[in-house]
C-alpha atoms as a PDB file:
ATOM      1  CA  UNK A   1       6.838   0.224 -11.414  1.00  0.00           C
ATOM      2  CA  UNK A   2       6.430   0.279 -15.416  1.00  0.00           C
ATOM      3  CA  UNK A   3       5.338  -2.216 -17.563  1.00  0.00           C
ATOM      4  CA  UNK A   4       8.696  -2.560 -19.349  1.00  0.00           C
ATOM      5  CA  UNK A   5      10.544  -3.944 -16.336  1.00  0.00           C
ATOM      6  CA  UNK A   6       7.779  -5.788 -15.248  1.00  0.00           C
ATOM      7  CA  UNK A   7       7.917  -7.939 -18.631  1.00  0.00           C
ATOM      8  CA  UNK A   8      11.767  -8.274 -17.543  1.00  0.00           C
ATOM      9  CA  UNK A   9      10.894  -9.550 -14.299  1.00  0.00           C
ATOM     10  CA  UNK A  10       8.353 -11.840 -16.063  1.00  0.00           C
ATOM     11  CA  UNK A  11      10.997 -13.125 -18.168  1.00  0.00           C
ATOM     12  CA  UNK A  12      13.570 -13.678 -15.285  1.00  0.00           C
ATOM     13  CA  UNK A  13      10.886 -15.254 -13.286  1.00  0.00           C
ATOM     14  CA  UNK A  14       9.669 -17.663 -16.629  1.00  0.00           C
ATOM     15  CA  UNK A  15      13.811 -18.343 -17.393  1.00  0.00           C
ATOM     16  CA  UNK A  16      14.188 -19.529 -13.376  1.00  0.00           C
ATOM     17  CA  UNK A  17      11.057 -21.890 -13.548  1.00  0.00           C
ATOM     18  CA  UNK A  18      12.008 -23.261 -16.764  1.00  0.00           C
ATOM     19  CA  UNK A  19      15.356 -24.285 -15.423  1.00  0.00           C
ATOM     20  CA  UNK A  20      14.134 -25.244 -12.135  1.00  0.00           C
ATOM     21  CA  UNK A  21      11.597 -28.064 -13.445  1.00  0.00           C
ATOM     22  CA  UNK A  22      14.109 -29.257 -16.026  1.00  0.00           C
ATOM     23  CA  UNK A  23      16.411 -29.862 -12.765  1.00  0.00           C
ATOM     24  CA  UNK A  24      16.462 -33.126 -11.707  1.00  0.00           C
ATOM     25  CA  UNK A  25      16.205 -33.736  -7.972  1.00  0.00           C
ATOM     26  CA  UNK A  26      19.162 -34.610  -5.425  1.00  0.00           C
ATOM     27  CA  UNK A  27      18.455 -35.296  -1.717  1.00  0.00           C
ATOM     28  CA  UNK A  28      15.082 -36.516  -1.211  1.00  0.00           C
ATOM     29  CA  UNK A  29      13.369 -34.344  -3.818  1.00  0.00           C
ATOM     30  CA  UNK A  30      15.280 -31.273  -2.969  1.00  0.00           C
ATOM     31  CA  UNK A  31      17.249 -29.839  -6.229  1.00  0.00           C
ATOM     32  CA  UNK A  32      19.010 -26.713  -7.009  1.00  0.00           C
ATOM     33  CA  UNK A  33      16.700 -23.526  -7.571  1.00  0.00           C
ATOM     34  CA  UNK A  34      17.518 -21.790 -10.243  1.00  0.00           C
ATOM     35  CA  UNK A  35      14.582 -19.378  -9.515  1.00  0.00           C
ATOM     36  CA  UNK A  36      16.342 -18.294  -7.015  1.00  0.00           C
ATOM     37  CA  UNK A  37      19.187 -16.813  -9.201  1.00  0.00           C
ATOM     38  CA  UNK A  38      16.793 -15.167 -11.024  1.00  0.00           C
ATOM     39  CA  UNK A  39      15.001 -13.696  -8.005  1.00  0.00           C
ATOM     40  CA  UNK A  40      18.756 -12.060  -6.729  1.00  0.00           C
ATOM     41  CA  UNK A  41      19.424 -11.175 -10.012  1.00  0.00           C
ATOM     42  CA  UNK A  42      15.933  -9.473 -10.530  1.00  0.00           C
ATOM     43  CA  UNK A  43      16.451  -7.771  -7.172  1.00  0.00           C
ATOM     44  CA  UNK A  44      20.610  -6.487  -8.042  1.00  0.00           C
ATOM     45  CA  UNK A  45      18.792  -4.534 -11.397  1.00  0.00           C
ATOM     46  CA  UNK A  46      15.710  -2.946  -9.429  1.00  0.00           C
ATOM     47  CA  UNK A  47      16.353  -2.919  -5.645  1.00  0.00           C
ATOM     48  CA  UNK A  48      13.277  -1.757  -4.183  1.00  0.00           C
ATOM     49  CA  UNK A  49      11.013  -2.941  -1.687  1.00  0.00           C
ATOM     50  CA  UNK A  50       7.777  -3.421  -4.483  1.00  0.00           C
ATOM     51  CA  UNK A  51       9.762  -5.017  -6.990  1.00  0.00           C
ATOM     52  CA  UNK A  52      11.564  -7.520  -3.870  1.00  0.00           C
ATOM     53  CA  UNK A  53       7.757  -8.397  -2.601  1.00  0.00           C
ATOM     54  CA  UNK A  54       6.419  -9.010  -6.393  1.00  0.00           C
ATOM     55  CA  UNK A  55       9.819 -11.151  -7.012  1.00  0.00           C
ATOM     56  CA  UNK A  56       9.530 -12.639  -3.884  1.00  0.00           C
ATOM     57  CA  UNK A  57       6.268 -13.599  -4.042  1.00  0.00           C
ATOM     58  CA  UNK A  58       5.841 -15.098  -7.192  1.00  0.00           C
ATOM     59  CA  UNK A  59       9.239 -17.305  -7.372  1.00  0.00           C
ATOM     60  CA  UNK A  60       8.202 -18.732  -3.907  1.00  0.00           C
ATOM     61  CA  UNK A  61       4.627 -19.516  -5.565  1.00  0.00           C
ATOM     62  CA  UNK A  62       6.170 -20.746  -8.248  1.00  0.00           C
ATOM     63  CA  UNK A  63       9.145 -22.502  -7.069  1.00  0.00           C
ATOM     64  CA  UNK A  64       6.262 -24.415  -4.367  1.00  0.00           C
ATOM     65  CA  UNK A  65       4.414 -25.579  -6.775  1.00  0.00           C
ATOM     66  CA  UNK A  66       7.189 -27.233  -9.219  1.00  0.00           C
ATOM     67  CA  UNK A  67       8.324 -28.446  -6.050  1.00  0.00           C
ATOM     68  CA  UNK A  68       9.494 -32.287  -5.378  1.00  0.00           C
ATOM     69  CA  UNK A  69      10.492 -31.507  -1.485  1.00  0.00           C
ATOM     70  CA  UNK A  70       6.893 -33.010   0.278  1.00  0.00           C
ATOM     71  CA  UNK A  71       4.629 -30.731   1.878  1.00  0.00           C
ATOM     72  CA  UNK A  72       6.919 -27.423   0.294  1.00  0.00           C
ATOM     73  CA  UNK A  73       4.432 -25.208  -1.285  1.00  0.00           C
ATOM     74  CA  UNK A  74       4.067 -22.869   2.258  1.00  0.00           C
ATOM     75  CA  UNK A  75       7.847 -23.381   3.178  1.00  0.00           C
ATOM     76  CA  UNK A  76       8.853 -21.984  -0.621  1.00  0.00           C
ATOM     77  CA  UNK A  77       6.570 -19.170  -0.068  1.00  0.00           C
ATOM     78  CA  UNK A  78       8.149 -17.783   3.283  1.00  0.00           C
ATOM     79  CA  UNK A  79      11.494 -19.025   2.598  1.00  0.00           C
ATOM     80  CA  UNK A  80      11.807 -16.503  -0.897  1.00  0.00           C
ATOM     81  CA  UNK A  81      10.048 -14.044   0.754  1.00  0.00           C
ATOM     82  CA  UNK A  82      12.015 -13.894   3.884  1.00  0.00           C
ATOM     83  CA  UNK A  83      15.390 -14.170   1.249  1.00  0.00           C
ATOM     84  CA  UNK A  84      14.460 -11.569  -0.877  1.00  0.00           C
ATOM     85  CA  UNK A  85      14.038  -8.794   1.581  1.00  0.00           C
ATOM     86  CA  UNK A  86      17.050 -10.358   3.578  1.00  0.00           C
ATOM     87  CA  UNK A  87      19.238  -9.663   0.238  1.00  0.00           C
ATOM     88  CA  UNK A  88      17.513  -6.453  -0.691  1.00  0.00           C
ATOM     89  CA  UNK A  89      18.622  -5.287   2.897  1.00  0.00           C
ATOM     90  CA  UNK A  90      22.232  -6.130   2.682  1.00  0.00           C
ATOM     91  CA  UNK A  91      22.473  -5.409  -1.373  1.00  0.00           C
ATOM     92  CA  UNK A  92      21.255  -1.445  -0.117  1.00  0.00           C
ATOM     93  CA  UNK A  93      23.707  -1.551   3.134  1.00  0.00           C
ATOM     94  CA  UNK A  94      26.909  -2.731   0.595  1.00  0.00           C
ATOM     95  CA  UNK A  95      25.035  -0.826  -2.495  1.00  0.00           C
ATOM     96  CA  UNK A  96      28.559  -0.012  -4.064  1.00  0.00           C
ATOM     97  CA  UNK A  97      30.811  -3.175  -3.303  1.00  0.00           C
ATOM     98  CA  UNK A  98      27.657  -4.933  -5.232  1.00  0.00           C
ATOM     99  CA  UNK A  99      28.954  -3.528  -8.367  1.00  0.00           C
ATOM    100  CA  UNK A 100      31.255  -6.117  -8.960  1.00  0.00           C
ATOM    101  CA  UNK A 101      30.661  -9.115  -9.868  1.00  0.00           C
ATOM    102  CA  UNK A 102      32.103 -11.321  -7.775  1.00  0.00           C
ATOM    103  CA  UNK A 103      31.174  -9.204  -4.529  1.00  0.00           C
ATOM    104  CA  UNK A 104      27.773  -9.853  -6.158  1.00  0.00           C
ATOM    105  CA  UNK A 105      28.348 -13.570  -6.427  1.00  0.00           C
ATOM    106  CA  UNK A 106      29.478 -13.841  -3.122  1.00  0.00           C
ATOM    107  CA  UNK A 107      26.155 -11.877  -2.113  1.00  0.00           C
ATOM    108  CA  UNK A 108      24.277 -14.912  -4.380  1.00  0.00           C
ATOM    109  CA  UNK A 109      26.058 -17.288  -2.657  1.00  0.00           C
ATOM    110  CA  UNK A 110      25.021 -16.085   0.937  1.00  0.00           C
ATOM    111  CA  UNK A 111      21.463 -15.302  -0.120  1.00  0.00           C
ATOM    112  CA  UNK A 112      21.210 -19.361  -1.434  1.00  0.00           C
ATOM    113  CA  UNK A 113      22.979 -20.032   2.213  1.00  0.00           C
ATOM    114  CA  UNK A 114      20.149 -17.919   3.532  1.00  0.00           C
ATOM    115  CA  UNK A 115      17.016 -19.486   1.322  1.00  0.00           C
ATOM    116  CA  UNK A 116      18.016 -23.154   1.773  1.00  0.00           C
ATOM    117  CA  UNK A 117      18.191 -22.414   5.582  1.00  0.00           C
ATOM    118  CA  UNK A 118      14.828 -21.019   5.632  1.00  0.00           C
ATOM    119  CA  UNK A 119      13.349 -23.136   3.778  1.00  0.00           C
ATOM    120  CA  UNK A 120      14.484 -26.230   5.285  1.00  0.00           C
ATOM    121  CA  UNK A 121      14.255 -24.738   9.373  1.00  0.00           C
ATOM    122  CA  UNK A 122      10.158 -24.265   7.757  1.00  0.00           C
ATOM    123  CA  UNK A 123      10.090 -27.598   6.504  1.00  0.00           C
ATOM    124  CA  UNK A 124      11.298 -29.756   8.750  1.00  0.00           C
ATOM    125  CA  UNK A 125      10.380 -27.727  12.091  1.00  0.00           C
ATOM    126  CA  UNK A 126       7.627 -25.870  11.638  1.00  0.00           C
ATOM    127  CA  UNK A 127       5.499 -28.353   9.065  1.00  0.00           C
ATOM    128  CA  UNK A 128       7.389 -31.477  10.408  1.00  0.00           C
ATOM    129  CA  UNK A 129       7.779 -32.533   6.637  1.00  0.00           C
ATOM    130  CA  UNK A 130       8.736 -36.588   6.920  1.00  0.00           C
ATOM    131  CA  UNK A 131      11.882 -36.750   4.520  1.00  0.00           C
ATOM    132  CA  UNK A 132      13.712 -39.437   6.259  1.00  0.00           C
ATOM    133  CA  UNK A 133      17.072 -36.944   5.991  1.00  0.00           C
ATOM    134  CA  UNK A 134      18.307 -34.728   9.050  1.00  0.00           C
ATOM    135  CA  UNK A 135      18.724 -30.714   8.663  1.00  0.00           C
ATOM    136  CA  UNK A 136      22.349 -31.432   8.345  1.00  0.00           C
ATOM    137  CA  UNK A 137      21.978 -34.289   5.777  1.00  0.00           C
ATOM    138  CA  UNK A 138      19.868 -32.322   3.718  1.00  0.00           C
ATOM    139  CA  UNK A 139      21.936 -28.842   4.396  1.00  0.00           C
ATOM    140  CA  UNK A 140      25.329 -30.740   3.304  1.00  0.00           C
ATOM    141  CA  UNK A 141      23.491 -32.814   0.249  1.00  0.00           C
ATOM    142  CA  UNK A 142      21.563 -30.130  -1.293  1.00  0.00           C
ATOM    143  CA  UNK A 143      22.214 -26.453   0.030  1.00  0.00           C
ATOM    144  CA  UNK A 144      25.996 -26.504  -0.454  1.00  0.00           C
ATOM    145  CA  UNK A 145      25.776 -27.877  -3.777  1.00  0.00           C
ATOM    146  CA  UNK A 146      22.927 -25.607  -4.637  1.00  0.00           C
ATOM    147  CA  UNK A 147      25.211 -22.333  -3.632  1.00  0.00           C
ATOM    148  CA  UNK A 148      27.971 -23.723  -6.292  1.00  0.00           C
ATOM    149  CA  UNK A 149      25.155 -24.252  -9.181  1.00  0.00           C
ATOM    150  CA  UNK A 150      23.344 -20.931  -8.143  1.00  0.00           C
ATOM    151  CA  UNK A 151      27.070 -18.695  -8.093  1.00  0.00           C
ATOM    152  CA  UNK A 152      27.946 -20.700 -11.216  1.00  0.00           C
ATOM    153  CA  UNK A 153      24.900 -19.743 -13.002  1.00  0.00           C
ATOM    154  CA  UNK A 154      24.673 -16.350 -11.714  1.00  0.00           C
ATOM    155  CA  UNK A 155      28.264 -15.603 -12.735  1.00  0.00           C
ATOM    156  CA  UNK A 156      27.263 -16.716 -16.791  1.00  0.00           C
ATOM    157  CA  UNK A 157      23.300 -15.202 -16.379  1.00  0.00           C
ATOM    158  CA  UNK A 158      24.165 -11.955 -15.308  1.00  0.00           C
ATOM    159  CA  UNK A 159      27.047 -10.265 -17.133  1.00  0.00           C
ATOM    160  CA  UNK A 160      24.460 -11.419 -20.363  1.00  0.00           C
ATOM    161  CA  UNK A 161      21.415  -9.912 -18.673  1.00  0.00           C
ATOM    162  CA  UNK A 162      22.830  -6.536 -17.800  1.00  0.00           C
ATOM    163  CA  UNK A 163      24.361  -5.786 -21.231  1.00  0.00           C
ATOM    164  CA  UNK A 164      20.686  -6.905 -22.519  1.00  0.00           C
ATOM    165  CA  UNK A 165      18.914  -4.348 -20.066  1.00  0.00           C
ATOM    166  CA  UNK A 166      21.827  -1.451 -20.849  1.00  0.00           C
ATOM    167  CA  UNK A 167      21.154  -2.275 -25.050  1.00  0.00           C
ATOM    168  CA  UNK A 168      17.230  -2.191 -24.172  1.00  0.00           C
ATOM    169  CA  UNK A 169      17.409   0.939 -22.210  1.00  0.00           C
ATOM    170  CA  UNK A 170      15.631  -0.345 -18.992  1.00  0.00           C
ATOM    171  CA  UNK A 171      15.854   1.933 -15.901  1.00  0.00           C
ATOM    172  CA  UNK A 172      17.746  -0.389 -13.248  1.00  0.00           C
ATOM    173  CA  UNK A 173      20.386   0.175 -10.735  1.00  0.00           C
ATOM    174  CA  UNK A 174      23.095  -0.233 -12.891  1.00  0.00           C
ATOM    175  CA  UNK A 175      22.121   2.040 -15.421  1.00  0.00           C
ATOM    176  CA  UNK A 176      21.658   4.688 -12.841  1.00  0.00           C
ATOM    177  CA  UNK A 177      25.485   3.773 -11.762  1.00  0.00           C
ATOM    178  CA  UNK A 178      27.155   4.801 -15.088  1.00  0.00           C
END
């Protein structure tokens, strides 16, 4: 891991919280996570287990303490960790369908599906977090939503992020493609 694409995960990581806290909150404090995009998209341009586990790590930190959701600073933390090495693991079985945009859009869209699952089966079930909403409520009000804003934003982020990387000359996946 070199310092160059560790300032680009830095700067994915810093874009994601930026836009998350600027978010305003749906469904009982639960909003969008735009960190989230950032995490996949940090994850499509270096897929490897280190870079997945410092990505992981640091959005769910990050992500739980911006957080509105009561009692979600633990849940973030296992929820992006679990999603990030759940979409590292399909992203290297479908490693060439994931060149295309929209197959990787689809794979945001899942990985959001996954996250919001996660983090609200943690939540609810494990810390017994009082939101007066059901799993269902909150998994119609927020997740489903969130998977439109996260595929909309990934599908304008990332076409401007990978001509970035290919003019800078970083090392990722893609570059290694063509």
């Amino acid at each position: 891991m070199n310092t160059k694409n560790l300032v680009l995960l830095a700067l994915l990581v810093g874009v994601g919280a930026a836009l998350y806290v600027v978010t305003p909150g749906m469904v009982n404090g639960m909003k969008p996570d735009f960190m989230l995009t950032m995490m996949f998209i940090g994850i499509l341009l270096f897929p490897t287990v280190k870079e997945t586990f410092l990505l992981s790590v640091t959005t769910g930190v990050l992500s739980g303490l911006f957080t509105t959701f009561p009692a979600g600073l633990v849940p973030n933390i296992i929820d992006k960790t679990i999603t990030g090495f759940v979409f590292l693991l399909i992203l290297l079985m479908i490693k060439k369908l994931a060149n295309h945009l929209a197959m990787s859009a689809a794979l945001v869209g899942l990985g959001t599906v996954i996250s919001g699952t996660v983090f609200l089966s943690v939540a609810l079930f494990i810390f017994n977090a009082n939101v007066g909403a059901t799993f269902s409520m909150l998994f119609v009000g927020v997740v489903l939503p969130a998977v439109a804003f996260n595929v909309v934003a990934f599908i304008i982020i990332y076409p401007i992020v990978v001509k970035l990387t290919k003019r800078a000359k970083f090392t990722t996946a893609l570059s290694q493609i063509s």
